[in-house]
PDB file of N, CA and C in Angstrom:
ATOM      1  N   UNK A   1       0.851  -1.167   0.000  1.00  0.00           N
ATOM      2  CA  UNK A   1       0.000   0.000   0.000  1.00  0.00           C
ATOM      3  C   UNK A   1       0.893   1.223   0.000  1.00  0.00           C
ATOM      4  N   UNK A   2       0.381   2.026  -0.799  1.00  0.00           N
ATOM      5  CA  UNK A   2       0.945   3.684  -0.857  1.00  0.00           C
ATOM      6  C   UNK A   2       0.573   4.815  -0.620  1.00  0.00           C
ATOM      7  N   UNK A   3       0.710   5.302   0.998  1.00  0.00           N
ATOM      8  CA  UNK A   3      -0.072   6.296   1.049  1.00  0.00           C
ATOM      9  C   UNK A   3       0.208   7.541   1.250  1.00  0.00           C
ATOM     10  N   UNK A   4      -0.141   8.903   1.005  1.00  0.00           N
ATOM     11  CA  UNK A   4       0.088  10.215   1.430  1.00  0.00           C
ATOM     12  C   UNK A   4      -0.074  10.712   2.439  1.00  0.00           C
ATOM     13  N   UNK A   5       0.617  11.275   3.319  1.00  0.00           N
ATOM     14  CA  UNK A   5       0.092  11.433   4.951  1.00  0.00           C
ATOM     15  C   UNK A   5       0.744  12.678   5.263  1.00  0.00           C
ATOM     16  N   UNK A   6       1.804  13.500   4.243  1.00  0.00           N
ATOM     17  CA  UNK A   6       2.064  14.758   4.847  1.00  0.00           C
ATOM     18  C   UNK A   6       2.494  15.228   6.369  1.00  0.00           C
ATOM     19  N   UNK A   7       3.368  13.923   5.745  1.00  0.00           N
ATOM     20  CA  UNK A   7       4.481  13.866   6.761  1.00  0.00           C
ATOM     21  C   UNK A   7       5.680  12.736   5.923  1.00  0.00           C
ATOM     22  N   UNK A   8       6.946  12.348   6.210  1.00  0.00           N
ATOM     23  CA  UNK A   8       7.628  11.508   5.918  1.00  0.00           C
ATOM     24  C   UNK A   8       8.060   9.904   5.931  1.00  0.00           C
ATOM     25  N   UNK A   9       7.496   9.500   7.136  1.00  0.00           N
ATOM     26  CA  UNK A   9       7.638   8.700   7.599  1.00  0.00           C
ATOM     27  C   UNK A   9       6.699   8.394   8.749  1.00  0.00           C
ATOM     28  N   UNK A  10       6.924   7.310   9.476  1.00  0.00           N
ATOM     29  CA  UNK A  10       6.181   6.816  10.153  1.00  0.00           C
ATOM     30  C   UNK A  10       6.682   7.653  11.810  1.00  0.00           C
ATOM     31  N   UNK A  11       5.581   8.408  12.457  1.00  0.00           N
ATOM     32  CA  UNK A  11       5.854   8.768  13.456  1.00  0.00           C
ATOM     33  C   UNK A  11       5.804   8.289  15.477  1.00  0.00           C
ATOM     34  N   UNK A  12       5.654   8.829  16.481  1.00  0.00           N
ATOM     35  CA  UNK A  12       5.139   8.281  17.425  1.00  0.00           C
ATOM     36  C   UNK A  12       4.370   9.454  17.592  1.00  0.00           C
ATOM     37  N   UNK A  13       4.184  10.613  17.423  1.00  0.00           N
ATOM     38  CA  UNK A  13       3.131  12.053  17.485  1.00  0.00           C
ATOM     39  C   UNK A  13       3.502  12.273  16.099  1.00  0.00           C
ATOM     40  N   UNK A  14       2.663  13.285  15.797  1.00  0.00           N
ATOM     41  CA  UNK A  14       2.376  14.266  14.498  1.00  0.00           C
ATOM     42  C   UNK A  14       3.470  15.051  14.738  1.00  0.00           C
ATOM     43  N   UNK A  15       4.618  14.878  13.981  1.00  0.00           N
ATOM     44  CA  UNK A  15       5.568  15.825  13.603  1.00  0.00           C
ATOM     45  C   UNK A  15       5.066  17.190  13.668  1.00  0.00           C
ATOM     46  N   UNK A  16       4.309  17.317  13.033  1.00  0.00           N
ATOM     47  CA  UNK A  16       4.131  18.829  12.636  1.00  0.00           C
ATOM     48  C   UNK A  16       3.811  19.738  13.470  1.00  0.00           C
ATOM     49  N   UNK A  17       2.954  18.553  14.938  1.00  0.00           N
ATOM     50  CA  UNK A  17       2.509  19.673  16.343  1.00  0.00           C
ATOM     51  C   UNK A  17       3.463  19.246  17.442  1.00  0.00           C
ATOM     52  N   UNK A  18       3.991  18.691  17.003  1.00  0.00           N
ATOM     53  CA  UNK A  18       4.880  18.015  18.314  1.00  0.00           C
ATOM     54  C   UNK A  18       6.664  17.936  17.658  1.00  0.00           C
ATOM     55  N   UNK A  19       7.397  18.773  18.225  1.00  0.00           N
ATOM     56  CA  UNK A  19       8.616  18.900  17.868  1.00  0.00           C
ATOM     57  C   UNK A  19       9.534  17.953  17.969  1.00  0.00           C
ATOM     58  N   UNK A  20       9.027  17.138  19.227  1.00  0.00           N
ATOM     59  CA  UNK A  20       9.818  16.159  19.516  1.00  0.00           C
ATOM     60  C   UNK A  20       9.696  14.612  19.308  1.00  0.00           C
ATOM     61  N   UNK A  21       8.658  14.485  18.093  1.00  0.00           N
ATOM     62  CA  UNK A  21       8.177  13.211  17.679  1.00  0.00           C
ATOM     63  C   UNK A  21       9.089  12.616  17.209  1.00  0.00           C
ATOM     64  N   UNK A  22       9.186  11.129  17.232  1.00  0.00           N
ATOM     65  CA  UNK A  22      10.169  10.249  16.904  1.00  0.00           C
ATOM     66  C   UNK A  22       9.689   9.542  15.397  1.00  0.00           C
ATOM     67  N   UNK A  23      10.665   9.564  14.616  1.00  0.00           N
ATOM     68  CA  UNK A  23      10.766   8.473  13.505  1.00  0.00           C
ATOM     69  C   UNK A  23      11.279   7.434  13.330  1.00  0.00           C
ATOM     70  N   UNK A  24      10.070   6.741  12.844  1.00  0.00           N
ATOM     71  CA  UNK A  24      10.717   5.090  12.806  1.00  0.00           C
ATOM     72  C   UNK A  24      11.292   4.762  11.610  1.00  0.00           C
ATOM     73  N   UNK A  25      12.223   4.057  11.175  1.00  0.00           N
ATOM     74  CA  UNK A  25      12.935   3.909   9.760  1.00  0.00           C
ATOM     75  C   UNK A  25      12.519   2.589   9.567  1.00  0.00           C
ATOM     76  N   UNK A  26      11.740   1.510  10.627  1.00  0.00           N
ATOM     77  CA  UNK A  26      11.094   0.329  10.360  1.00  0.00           C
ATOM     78  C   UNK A  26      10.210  -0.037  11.640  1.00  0.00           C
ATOM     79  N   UNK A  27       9.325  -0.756  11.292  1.00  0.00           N
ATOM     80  CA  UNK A  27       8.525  -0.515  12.246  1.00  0.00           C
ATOM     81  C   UNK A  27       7.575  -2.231  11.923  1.00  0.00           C
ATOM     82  N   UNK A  28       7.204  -3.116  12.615  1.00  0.00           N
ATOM     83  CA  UNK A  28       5.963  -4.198  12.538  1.00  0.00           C
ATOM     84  C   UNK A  28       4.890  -3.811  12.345  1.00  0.00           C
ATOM     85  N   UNK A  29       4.014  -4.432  12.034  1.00  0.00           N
ATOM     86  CA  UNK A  29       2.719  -4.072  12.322  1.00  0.00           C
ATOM     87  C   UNK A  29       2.303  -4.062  13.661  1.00  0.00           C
ATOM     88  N   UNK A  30       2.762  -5.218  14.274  1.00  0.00           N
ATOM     89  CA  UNK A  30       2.386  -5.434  15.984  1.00  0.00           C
ATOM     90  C   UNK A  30       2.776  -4.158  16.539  1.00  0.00           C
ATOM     91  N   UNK A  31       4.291  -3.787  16.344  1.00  0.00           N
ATOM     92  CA  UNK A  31       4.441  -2.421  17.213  1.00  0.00           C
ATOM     93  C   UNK A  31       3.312  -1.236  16.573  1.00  0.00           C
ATOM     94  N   UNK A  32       3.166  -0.997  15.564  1.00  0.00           N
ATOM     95  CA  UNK A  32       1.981   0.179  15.144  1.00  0.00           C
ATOM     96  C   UNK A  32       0.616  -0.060  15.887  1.00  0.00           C
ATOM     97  N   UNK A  33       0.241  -1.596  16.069  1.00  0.00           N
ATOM     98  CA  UNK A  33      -0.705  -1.638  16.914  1.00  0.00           C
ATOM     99  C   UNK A  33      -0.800  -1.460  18.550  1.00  0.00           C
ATOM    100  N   UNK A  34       0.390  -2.095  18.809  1.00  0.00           N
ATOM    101  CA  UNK A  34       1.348  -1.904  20.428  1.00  0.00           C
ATOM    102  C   UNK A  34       1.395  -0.187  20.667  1.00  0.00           C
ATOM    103  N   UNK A  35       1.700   0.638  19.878  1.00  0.00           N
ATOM    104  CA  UNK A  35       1.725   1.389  20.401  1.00  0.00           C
ATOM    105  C   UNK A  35       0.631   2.619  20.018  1.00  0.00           C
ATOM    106  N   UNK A  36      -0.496   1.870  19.083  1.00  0.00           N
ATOM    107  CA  UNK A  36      -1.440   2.569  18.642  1.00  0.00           C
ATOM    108  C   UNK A  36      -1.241   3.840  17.633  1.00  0.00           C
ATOM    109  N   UNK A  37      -0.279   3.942  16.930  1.00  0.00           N
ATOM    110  CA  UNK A  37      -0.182   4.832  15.994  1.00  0.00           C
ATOM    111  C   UNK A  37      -1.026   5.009  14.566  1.00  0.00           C
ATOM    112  N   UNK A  38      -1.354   6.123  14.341  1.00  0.00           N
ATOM    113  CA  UNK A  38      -1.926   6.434  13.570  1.00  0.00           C
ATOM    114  C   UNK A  38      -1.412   6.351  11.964  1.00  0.00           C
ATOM    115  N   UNK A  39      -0.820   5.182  11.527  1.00  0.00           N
ATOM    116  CA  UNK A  39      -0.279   4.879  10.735  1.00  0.00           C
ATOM    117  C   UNK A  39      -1.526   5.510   8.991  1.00  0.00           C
ATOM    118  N   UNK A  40      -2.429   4.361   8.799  1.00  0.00           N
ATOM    119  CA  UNK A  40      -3.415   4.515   7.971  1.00  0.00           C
ATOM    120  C   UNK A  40      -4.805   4.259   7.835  1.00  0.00           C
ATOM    121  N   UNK A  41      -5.778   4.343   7.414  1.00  0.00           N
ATOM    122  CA  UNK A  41      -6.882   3.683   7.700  1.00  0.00           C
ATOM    123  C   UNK A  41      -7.350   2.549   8.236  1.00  0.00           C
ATOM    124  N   UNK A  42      -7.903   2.251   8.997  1.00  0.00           N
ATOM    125  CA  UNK A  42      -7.901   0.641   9.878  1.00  0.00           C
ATOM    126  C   UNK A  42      -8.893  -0.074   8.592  1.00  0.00           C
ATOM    127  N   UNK A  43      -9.387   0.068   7.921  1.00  0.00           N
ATOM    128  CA  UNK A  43      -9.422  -1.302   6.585  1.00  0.00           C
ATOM    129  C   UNK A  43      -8.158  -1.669   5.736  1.00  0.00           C
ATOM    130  N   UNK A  44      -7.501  -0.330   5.471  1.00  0.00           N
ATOM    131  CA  UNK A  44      -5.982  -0.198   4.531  1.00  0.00           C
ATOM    132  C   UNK A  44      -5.421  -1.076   5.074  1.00  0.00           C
ATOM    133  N   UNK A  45      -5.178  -0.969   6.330  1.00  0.00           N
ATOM    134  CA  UNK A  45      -4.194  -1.406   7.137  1.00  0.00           C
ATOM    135  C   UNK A  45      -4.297  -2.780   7.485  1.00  0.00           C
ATOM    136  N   UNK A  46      -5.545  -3.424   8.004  1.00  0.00           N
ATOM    137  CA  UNK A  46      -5.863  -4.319   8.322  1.00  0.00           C
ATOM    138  C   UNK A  46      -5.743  -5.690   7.069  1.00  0.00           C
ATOM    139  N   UNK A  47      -6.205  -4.739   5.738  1.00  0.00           N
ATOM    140  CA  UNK A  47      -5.890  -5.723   4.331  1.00  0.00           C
ATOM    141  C   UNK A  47      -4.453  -5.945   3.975  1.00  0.00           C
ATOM    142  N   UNK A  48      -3.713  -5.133   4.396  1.00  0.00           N
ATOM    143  CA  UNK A  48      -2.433  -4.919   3.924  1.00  0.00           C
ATOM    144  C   UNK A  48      -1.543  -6.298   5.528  1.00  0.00           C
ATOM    145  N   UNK A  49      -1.957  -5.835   6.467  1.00  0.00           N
ATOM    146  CA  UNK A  49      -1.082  -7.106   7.256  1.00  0.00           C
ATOM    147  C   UNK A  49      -2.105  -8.526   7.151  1.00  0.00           C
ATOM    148  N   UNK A  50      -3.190  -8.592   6.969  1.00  0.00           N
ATOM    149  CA  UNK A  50      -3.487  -9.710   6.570  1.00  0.00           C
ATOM    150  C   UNK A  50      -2.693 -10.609   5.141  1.00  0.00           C
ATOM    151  N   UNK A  51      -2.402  -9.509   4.342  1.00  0.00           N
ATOM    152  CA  UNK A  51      -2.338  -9.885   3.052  1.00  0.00           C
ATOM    153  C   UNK A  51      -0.574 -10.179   3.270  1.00  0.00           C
ATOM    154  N   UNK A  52       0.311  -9.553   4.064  1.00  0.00           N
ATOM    155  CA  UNK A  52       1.616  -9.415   4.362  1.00  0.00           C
ATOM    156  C   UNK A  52       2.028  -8.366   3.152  1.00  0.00           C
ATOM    157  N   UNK A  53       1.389  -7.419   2.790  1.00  0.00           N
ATOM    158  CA  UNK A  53       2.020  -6.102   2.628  1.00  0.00           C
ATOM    159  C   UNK A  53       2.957  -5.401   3.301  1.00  0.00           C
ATOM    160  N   UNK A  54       3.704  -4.614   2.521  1.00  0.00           N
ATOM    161  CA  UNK A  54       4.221  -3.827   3.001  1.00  0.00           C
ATOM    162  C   UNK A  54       3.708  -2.220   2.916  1.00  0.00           C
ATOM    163  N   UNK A  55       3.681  -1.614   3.895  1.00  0.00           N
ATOM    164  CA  UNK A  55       3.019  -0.077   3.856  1.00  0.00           C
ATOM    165  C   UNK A  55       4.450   0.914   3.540  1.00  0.00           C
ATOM    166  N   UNK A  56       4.494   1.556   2.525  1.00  0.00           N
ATOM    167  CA  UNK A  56       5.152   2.366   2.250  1.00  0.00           C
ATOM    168  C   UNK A  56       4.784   3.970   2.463  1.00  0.00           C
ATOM    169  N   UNK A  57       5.297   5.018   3.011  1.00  0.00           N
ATOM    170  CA  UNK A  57       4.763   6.131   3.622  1.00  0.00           C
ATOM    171  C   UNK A  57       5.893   7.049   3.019  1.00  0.00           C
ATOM    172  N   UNK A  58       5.102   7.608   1.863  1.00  0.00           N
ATOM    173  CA  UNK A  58       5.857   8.833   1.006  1.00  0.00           C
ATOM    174  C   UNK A  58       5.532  10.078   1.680  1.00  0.00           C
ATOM    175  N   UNK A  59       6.228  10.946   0.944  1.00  0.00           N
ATOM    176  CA  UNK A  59       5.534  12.454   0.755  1.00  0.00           C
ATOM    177  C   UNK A  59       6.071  13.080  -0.216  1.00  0.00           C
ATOM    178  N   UNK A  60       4.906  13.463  -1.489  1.00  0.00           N
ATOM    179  CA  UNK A  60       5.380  13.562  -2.717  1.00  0.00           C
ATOM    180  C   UNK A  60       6.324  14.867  -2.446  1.00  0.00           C
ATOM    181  N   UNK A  61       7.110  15.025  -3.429  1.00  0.00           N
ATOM    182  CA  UNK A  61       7.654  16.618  -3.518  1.00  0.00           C
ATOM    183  C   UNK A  61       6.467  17.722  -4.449  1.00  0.00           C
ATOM    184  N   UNK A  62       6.528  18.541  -3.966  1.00  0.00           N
ATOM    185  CA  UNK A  62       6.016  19.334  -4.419  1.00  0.00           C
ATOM    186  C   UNK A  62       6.348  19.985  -6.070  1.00  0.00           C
ATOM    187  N   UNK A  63       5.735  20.389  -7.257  1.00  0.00           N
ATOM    188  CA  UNK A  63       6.453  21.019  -8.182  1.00  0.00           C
ATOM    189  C   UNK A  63       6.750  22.530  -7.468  1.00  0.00           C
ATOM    190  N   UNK A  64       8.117  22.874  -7.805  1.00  0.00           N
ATOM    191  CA  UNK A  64       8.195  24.720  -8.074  1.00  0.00           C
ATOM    192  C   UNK A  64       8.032  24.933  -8.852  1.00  0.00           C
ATOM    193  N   UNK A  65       7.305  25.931  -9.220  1.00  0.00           N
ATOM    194  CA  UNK A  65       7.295  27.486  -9.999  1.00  0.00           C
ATOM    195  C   UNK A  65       8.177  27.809 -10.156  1.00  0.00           C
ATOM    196  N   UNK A  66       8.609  27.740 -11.247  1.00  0.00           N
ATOM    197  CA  UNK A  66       9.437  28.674 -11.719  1.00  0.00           C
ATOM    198  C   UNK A  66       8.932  30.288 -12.609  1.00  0.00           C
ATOM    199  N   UNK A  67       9.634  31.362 -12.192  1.00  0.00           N
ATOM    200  CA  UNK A  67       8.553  32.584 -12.467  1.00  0.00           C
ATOM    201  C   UNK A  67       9.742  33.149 -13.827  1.00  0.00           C
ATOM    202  N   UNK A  68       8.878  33.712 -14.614  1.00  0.00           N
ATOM    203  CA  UNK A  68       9.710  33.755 -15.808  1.00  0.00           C
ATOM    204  C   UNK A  68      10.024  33.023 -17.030  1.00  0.00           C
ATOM    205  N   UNK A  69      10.675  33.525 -17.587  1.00  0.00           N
ATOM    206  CA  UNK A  69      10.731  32.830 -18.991  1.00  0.00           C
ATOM    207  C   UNK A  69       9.587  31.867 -19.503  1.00  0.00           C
ATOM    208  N   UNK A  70       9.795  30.984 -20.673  1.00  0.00           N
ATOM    209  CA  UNK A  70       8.540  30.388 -21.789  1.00  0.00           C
ATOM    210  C   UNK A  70       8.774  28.953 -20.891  1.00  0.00           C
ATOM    211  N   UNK A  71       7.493  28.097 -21.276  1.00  0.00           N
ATOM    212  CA  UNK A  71       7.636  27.050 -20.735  1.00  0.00           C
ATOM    213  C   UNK A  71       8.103  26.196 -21.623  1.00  0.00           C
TER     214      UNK A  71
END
């Protein structure tokens, strides 16, 4: 599964309100459930470790603007 979450990776708080949230660089499913994180939707999620998926957690880059010149 591939999902967008606007954030990088897999956290223990929301990065974005909490400064001091930790990132995991690998993580089980048991621990996401162990420690109740808000990984992805509980059907996503639930099909994906039944199935032995792996959850992959992007965050696209954004395009820049570039201002000026022809395209």
């Amino acid at each position: 599964m591939l999902g967008k979450s606007g954030v990088d990776g897999v956290y223990d708080a929301d990065p974005n309100s909490d400064p001091d949230a930790t990132k995991f660089d690998i993580i089980s499913y048991d621990e996401i459930l162990g420690r109740d994180l808000k990984v992805a939707d509980a059907a996503a999620f639930s099909l994906c470790r039944e199935n032995n998926l792996p959850i992959v957690v992007v965050r696209p880059q954004r395009r820049q603007h570039r201002s000026g010149g022809s395209r």
